[in-house]
N, C-alpha and C. Protein backbone atom coordinates (compact mmCIF):
# COMPACT_ATOMS: atom_id res chain seq x y z
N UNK A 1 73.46 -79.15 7.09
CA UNK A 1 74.72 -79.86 7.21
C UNK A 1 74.46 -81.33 7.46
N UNK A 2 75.19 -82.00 6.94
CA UNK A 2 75.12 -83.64 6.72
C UNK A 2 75.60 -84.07 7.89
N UNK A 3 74.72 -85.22 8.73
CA UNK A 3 75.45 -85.57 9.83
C UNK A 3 75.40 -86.78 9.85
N UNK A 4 77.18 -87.36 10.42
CA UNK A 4 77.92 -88.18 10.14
C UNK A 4 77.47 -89.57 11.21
N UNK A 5 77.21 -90.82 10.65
CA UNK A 5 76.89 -92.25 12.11
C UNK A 5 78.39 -92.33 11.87
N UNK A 6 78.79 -92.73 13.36
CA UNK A 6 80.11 -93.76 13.32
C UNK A 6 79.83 -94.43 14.19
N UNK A 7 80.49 -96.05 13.12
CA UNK A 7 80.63 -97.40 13.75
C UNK A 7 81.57 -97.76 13.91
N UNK A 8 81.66 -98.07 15.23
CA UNK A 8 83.21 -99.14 14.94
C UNK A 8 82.57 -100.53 14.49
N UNK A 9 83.59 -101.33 13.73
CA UNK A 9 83.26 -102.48 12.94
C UNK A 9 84.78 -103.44 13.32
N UNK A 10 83.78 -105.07 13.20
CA UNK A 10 85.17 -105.65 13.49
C UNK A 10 85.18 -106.44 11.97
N UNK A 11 86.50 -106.90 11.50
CA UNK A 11 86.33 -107.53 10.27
C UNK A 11 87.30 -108.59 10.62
N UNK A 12 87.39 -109.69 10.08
CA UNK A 12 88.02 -110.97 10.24
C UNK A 12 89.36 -111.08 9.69
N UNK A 13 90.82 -110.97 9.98
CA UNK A 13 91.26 -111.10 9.12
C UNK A 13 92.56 -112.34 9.27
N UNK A 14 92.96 -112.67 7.90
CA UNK A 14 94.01 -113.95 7.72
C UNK A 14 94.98 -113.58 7.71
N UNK A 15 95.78 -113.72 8.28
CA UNK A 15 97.45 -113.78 8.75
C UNK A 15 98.41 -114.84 8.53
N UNK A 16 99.37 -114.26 7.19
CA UNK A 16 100.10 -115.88 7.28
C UNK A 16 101.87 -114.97 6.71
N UNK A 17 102.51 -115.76 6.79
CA UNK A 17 104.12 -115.41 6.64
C UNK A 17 104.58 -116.19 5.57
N UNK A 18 105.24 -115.18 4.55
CA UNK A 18 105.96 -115.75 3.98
C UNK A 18 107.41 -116.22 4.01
N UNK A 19 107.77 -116.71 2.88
CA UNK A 19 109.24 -117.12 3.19
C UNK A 19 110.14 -116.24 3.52
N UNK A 20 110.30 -115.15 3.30
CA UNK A 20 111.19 -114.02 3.81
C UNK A 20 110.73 -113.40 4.88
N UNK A 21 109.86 -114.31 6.00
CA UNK A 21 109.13 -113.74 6.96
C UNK A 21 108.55 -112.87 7.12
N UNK A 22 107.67 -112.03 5.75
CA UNK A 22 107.00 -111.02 6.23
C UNK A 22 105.96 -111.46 6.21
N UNK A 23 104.76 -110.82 7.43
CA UNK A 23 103.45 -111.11 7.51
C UNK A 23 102.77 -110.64 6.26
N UNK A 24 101.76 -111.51 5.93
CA UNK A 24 100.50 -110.77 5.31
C UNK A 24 99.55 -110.93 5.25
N UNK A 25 98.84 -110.56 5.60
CA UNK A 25 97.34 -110.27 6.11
C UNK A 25 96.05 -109.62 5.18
N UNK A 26 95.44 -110.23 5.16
CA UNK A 26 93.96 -110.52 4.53
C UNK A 26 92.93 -110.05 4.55
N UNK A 27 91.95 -109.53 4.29
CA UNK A 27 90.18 -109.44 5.00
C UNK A 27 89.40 -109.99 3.78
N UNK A 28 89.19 -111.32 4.32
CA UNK A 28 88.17 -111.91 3.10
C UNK A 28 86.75 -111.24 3.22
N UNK A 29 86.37 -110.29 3.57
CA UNK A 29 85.02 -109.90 3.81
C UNK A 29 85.08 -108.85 2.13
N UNK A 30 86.22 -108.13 2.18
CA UNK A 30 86.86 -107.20 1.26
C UNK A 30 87.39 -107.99 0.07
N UNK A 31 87.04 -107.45 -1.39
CA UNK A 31 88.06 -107.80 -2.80
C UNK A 31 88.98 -106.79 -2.72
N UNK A 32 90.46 -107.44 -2.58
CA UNK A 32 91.29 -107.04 -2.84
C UNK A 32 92.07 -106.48 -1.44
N UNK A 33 91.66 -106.69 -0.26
CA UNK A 33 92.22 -105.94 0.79
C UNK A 33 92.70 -106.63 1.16
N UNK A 34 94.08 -106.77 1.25
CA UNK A 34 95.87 -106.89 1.64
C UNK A 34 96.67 -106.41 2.02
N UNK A 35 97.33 -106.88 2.47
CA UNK A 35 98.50 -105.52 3.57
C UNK A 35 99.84 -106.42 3.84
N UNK A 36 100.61 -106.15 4.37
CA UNK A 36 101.69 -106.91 4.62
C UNK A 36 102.46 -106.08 6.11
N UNK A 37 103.41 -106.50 6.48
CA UNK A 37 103.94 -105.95 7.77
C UNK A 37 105.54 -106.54 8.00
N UNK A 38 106.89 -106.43 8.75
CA UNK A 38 107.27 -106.42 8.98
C UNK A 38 107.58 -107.67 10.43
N UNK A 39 106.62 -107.18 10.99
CA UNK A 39 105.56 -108.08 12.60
C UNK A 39 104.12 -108.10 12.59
N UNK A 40 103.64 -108.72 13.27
CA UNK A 40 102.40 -109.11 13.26
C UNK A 40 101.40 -107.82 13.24
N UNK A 41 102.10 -107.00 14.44
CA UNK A 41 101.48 -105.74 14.63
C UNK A 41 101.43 -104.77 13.55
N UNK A 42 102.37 -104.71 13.20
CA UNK A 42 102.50 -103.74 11.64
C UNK A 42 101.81 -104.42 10.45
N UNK A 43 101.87 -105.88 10.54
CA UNK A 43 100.64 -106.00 9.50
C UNK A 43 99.32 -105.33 10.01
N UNK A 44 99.23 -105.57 11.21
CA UNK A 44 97.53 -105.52 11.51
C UNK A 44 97.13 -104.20 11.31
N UNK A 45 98.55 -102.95 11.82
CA UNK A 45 98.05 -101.63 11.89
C UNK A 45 97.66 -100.77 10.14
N UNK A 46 98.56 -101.79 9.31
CA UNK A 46 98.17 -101.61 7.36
C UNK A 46 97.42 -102.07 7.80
N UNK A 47 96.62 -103.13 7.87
CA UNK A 47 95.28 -103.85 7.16
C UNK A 47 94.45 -102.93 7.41
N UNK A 48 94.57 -102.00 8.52
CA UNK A 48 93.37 -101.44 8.63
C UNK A 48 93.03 -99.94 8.22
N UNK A 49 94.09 -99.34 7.66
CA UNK A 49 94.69 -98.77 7.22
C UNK A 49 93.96 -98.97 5.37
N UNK A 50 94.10 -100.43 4.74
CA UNK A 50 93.74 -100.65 3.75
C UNK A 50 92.05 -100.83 3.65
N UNK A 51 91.42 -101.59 5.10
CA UNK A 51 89.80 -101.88 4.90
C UNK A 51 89.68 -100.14 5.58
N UNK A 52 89.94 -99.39 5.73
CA UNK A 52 89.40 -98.02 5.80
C UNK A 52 88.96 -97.27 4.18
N UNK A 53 90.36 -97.90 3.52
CA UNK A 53 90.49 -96.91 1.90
C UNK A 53 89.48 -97.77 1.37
N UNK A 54 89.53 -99.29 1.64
CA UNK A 54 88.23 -99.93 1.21
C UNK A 54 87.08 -99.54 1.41
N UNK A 55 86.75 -99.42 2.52
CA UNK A 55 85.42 -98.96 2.86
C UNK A 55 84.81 -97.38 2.21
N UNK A 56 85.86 -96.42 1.93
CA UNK A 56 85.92 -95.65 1.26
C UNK A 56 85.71 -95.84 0.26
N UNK A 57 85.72 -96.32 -0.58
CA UNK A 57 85.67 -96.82 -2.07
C UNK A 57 84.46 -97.42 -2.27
N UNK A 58 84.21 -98.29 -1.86
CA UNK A 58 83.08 -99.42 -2.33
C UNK A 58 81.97 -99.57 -1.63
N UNK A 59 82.20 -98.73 -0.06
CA UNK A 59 81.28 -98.75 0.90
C UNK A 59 80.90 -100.50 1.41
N UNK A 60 79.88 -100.33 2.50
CA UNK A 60 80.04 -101.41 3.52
C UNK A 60 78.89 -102.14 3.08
N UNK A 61 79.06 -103.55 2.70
CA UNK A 61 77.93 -104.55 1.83
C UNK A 61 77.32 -105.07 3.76
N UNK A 62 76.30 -104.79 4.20
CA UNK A 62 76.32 -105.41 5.63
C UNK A 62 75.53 -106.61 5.59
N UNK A 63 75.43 -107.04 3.76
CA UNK A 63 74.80 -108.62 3.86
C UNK A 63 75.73 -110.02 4.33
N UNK A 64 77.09 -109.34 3.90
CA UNK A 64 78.17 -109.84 3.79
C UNK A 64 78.36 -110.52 5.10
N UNK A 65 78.85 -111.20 6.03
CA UNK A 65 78.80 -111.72 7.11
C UNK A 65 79.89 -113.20 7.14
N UNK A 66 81.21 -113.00 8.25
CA UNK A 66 82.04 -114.03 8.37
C UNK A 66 81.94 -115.20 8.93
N UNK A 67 81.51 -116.23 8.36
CA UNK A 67 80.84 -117.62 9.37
C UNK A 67 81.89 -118.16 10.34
N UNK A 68 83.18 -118.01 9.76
CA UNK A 68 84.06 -119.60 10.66
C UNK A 68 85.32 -119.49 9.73
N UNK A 69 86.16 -120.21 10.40
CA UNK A 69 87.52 -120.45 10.06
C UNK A 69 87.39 -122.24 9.78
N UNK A 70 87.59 -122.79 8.75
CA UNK A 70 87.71 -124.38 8.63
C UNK A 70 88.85 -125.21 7.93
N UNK A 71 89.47 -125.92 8.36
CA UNK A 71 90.55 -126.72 7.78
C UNK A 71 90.04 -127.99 7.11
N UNK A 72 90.13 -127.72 5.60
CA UNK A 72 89.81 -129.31 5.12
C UNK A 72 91.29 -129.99 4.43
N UNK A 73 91.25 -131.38 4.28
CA UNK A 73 92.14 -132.31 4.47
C UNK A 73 92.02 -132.69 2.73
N UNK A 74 93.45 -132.38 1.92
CA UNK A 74 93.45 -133.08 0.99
C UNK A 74 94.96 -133.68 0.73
N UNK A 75 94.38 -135.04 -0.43
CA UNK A 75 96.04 -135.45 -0.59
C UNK A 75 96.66 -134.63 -1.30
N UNK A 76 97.83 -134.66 -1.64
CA UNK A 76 98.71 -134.07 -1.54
C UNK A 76 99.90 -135.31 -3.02
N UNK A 77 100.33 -135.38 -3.91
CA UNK A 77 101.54 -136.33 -3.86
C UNK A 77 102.42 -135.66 -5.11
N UNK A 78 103.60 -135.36 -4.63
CA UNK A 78 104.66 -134.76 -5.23
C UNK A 78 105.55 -135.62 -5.43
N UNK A 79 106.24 -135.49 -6.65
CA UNK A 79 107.18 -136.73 -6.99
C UNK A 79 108.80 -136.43 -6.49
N UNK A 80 109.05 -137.22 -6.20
CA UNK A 80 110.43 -137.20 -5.59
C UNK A 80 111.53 -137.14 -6.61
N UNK A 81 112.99 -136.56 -6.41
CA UNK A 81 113.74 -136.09 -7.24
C UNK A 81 114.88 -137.09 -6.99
N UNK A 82 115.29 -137.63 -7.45
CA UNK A 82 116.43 -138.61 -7.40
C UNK A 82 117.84 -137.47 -7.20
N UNK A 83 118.18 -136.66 -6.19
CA UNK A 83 119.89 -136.16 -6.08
C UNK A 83 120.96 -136.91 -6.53
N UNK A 84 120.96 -138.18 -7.02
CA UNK A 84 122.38 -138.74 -6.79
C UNK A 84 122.75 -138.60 -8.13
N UNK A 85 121.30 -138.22 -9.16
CA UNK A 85 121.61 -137.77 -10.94
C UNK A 85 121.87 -136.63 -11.09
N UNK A 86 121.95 -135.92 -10.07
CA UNK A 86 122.23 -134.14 -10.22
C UNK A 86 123.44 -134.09 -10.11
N UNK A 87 124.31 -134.62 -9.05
CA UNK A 87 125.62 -134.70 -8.49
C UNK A 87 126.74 -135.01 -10.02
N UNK A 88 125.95 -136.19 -10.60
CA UNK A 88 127.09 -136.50 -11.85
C UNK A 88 126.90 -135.42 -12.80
């Protein structure tokens, strides 16, 4: 009989809201693992929910490894809409 290791594992994941306020949540460690939620908590309890069926599937790459979270700075320039030509 085959006997089973269990790990618990932590995985990194991104959390952001859309315009109709639902969360959705990320694991960049994973292609394709996404989830969404209602609240923060209900995203988090899918995501994991989804990197389980992941891990099922494709199994665990353990070269893979999450460095950091980083914000880089770019411009940005969108052209402005003149309203007062919409109105006529």
């Amino acid at each position: 009989m085959e006997q089973l290791e269990v790990k618990k594992l932590r995985f990194p994941v991104i959390i952001e809201v859309d315009e109709d306020g639902c969360y959705i949540v990320s694991c960049p460690l994973l292609k394709g693992c996404h989830s969404y939620g209602e609240t923060i908590e209900e995203a988090l309890e899918n995501i994991k929910e989804v990197i389980e069926m992941c891990l099922e599937e494709e199994g665990l790459d353990e070269s893979l490894k999450f460095i950091g979270y980083r914000e880089v700075e770019v411009e940005y320039a969108k052209a402005a809409t003149d309203k007062s030509k919409r109105s006529s």
